[in-house]
C-alpha atoms as a PDB file:
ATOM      1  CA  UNK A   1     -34.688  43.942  -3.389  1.00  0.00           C
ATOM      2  CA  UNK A   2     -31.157  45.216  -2.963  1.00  0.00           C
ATOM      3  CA  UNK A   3     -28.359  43.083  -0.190  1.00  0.00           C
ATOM      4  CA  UNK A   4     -27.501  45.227   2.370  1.00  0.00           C
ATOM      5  CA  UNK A   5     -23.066  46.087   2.313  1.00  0.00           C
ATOM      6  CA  UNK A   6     -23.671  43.417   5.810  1.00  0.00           C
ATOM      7  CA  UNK A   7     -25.226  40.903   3.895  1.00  0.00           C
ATOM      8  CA  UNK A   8     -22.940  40.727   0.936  1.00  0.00           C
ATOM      9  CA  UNK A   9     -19.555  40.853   3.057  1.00  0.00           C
ATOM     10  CA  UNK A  10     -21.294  37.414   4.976  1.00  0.00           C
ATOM     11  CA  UNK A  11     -21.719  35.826   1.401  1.00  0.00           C
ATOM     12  CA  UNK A  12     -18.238  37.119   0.653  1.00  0.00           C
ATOM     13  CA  UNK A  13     -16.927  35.553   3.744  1.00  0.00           C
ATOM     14  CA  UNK A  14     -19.017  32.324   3.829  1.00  0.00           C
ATOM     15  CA  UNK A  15     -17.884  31.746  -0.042  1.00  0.00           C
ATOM     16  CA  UNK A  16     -14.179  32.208   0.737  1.00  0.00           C
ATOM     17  CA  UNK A  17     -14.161  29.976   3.452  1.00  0.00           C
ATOM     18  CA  UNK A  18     -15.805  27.300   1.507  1.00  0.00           C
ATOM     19  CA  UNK A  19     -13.240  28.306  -1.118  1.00  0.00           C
ATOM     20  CA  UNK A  20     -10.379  27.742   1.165  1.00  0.00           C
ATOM     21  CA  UNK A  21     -12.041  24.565   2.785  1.00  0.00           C
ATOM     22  CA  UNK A  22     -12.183  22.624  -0.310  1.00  0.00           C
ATOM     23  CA  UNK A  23      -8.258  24.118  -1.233  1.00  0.00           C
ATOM     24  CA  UNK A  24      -7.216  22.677   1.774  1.00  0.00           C
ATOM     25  CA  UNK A  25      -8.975  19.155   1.412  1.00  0.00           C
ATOM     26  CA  UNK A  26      -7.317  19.034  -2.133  1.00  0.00           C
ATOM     27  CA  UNK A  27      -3.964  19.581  -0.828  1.00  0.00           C
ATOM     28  CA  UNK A  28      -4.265  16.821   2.143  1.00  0.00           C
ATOM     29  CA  UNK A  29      -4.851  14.693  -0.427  1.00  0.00           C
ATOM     30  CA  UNK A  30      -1.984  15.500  -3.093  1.00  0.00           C
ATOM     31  CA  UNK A  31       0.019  14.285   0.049  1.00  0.00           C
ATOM     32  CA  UNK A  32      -1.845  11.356   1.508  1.00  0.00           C
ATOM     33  CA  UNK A  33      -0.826   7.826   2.120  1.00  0.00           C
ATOM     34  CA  UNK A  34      -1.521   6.109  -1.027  1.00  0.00           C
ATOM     35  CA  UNK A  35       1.049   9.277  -3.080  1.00  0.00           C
ATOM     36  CA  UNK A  36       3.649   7.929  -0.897  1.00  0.00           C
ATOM     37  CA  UNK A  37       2.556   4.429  -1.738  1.00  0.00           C
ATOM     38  CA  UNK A  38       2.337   4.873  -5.346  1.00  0.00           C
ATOM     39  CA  UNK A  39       5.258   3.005  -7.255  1.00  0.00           C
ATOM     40  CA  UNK A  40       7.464   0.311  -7.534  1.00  0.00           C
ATOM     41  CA  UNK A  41       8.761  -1.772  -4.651  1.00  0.00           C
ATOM     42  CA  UNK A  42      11.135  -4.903  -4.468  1.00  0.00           C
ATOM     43  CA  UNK A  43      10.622  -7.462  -1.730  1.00  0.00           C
ATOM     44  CA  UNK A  44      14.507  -7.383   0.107  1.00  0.00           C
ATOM     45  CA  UNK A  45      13.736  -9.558   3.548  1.00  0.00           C
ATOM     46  CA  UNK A  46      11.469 -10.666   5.605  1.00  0.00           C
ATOM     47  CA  UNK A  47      11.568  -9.645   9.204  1.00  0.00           C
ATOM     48  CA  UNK A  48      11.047 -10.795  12.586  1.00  0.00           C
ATOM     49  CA  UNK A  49      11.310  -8.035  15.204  1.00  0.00           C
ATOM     50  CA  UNK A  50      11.034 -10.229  18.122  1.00  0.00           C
ATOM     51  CA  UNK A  51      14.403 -12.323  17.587  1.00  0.00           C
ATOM     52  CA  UNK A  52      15.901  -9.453  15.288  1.00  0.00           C
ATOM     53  CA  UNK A  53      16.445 -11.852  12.753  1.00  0.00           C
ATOM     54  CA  UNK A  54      16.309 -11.446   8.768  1.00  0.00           C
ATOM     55  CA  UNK A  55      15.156 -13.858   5.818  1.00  0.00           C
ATOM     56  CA  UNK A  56      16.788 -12.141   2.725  1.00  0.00           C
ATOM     57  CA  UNK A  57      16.382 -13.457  -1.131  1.00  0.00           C
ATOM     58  CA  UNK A  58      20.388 -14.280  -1.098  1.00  0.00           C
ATOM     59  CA  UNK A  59      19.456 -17.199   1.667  1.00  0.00           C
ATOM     60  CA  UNK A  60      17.831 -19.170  -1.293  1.00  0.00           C
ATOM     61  CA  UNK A  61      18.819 -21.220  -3.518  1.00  0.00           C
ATOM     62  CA  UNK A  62      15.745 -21.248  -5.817  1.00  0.00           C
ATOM     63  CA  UNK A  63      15.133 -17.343  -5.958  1.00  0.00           C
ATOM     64  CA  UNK A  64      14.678 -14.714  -7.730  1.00  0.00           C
ATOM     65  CA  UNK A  65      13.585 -10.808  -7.577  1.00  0.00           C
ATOM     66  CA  UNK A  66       9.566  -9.878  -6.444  1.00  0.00           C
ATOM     67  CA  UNK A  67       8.372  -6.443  -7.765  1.00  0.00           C
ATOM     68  CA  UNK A  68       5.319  -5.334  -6.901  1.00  0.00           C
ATOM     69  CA  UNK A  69       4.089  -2.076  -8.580  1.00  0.00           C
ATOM     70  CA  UNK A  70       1.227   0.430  -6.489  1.00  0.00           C
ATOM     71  CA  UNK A  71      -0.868   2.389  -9.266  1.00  0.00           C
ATOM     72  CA  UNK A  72      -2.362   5.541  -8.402  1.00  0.00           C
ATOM     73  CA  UNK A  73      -5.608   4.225  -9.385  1.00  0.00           C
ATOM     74  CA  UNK A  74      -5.322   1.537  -6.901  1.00  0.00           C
ATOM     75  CA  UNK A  75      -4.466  -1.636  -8.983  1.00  0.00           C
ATOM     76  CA  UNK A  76      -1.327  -3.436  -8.461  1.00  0.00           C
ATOM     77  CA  UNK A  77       1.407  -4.922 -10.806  1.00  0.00           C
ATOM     78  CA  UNK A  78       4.070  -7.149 -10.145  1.00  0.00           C
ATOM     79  CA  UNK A  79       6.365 -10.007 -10.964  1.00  0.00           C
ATOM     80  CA  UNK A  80       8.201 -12.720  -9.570  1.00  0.00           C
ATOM     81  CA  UNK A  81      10.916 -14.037 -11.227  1.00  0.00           C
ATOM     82  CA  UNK A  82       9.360 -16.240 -13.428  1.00  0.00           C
ATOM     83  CA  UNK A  83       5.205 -15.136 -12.878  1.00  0.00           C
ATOM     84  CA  UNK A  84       3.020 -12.121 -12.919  1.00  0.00           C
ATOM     85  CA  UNK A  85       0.858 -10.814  -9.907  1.00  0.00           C
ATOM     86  CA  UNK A  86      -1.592  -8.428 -10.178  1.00  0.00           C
ATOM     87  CA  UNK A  87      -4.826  -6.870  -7.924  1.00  0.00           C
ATOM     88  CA  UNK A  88      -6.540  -3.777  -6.768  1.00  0.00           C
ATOM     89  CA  UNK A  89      -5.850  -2.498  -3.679  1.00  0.00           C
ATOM     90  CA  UNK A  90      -7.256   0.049  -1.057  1.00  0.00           C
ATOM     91  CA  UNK A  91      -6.335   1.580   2.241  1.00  0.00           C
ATOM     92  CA  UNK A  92      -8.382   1.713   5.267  1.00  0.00           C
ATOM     93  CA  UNK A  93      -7.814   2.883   9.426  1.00  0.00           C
ATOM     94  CA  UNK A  94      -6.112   6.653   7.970  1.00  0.00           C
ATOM     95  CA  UNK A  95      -3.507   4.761   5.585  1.00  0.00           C
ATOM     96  CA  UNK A  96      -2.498   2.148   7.921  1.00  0.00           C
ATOM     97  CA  UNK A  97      -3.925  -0.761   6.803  1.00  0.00           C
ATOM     98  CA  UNK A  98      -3.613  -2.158   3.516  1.00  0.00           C
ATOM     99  CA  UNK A  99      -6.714  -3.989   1.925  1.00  0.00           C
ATOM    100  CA  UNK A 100      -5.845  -6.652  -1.273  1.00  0.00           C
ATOM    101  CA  UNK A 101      -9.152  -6.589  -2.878  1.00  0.00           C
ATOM    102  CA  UNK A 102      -8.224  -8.679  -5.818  1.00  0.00           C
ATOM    103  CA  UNK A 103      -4.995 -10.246  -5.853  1.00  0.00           C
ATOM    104  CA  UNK A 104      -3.560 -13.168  -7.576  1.00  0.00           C
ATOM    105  CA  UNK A 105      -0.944 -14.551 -10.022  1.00  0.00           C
ATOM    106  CA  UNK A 106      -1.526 -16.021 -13.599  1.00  0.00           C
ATOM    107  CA  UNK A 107       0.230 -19.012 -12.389  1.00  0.00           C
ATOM    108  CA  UNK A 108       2.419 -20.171  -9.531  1.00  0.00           C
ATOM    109  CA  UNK A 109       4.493 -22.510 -12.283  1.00  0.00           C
ATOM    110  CA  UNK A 110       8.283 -23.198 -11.438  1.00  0.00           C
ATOM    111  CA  UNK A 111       7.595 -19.876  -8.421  1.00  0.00           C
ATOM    112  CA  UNK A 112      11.108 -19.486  -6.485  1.00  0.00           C
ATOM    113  CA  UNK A 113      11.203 -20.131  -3.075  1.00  0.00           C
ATOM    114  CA  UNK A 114      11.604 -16.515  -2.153  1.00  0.00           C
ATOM    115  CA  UNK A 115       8.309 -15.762  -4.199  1.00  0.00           C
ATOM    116  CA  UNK A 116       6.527 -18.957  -2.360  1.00  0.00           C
ATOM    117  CA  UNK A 117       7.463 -17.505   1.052  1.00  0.00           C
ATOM    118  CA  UNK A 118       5.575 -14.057  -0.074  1.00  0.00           C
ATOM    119  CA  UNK A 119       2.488 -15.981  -0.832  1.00  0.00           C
ATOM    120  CA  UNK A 120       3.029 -17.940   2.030  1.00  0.00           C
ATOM    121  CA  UNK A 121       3.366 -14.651   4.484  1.00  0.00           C
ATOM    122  CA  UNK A 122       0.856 -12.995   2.419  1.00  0.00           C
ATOM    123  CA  UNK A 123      -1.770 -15.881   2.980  1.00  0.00           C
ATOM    124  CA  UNK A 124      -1.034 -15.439   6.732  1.00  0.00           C
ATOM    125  CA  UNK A 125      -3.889 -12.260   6.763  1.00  0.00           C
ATOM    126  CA  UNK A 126      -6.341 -13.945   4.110  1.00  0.00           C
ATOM    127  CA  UNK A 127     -10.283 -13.280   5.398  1.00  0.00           C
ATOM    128  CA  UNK A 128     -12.237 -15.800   3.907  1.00  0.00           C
ATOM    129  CA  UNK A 129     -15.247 -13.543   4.598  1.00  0.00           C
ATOM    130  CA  UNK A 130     -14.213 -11.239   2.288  1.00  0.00           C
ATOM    131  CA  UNK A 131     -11.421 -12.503   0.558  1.00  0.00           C
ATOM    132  CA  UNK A 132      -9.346  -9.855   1.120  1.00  0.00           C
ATOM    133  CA  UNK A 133      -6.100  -9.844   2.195  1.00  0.00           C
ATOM    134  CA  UNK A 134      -5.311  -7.526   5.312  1.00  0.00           C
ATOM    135  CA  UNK A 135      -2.482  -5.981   6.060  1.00  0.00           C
ATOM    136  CA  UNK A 136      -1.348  -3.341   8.985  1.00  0.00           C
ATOM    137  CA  UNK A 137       1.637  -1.674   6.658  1.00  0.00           C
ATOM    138  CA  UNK A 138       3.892   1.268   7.509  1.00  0.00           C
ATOM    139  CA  UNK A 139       5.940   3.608   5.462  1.00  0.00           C
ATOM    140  CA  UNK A 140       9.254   5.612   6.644  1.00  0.00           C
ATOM    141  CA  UNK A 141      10.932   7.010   3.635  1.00  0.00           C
ATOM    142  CA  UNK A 142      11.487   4.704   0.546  1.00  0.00           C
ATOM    143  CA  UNK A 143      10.799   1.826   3.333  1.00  0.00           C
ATOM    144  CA  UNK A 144       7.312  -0.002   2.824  1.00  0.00           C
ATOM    145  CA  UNK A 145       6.829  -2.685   5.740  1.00  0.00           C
ATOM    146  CA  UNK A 146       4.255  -5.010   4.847  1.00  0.00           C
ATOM    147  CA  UNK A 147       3.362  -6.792   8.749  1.00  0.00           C
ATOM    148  CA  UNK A 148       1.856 -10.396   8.301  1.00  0.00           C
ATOM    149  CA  UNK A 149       1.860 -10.595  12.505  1.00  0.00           C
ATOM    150  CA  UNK A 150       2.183  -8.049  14.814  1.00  0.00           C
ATOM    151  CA  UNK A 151       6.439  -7.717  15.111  1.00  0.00           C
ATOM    152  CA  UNK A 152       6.989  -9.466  11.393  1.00  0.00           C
ATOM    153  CA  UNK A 153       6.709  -7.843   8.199  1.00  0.00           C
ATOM    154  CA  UNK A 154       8.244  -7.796   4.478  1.00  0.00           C
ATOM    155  CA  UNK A 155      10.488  -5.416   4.058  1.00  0.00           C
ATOM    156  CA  UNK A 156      10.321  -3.824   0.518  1.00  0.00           C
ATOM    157  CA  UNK A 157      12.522  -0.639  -0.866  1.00  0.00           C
ATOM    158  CA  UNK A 158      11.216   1.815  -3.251  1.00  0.00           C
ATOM    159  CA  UNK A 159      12.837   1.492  -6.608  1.00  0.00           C
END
């Protein structure tokens, strides 16, 4: 039973717009949220937009640098100045919220003051439900804000 010249243009049709479907899915996501998120970040302030006010690492006297490193296979890396953090991570609401599904440090020994105050903000969003740490997060350039209420947020700048 031969297709009909009709019947094999539809098929033709049909298979090129499933063709350029999926080539168009693929390139959303070569450009998503997490691509932009992907890399290493240092912490530089902490930032309250209500009062317009800044908490920067050179207003310690105990400090040191915080990296924290976003793999494109969602796990995290990182260091304070004198420990190691680590986690998976995953992002939820169209990239704008930030999910810590495993995070931690291998110690908090001698930890800066700067690095306490990330743990500190950090802890701010814990869900003891889950144990996840939740985080509304937005990105403008090589900016990553990191909001632990709704007008604060650690400031971070891509490296």
């Amino acid at each position: 039973m031969a297709l009909s010249l009709t019947e094999i243009m539809k098929k033709a049709i049909l298979y090129l717009l499933t063709l350029a479907l999926f080539t168009s899915c693929s390139a959303e996501k070569g450009n998503s949220q997490n691509d932009n998120l992907v890399g290493p970040w240092k912490l530089m302030a902490f930032v309250d937009e209500t009062n317009n006010t800044s908490i920067m690492e050179k207003d310690f006297e105990n400090t040191g640098p915080f990296f924290i490193d976003f793999k494109e296979n969602f796990n995290i890396r990182g260091n304070t100045f004198r420990n190691n953090v680590f986690g998976k991570y995953a992002l939820k609401d169209s990239g704008k919220t930030l999910i810590l599904l495993e995070f931690g440090t291998d110690t908090e020994i001698n930890e800066t003051d700067w690095g306490f105050l990330f743990f500190e903000k950090l802890h701010l969003n814990y869900d003891p439900a889950t144990k996840h740490y939740v985080n509304a997060f937005e990105l403008l350039g090589n900016e990553l804000k990191l909001y632990y209420t709704e007008n604060e947020y650690m400031k971070f700048d891509k490296m």
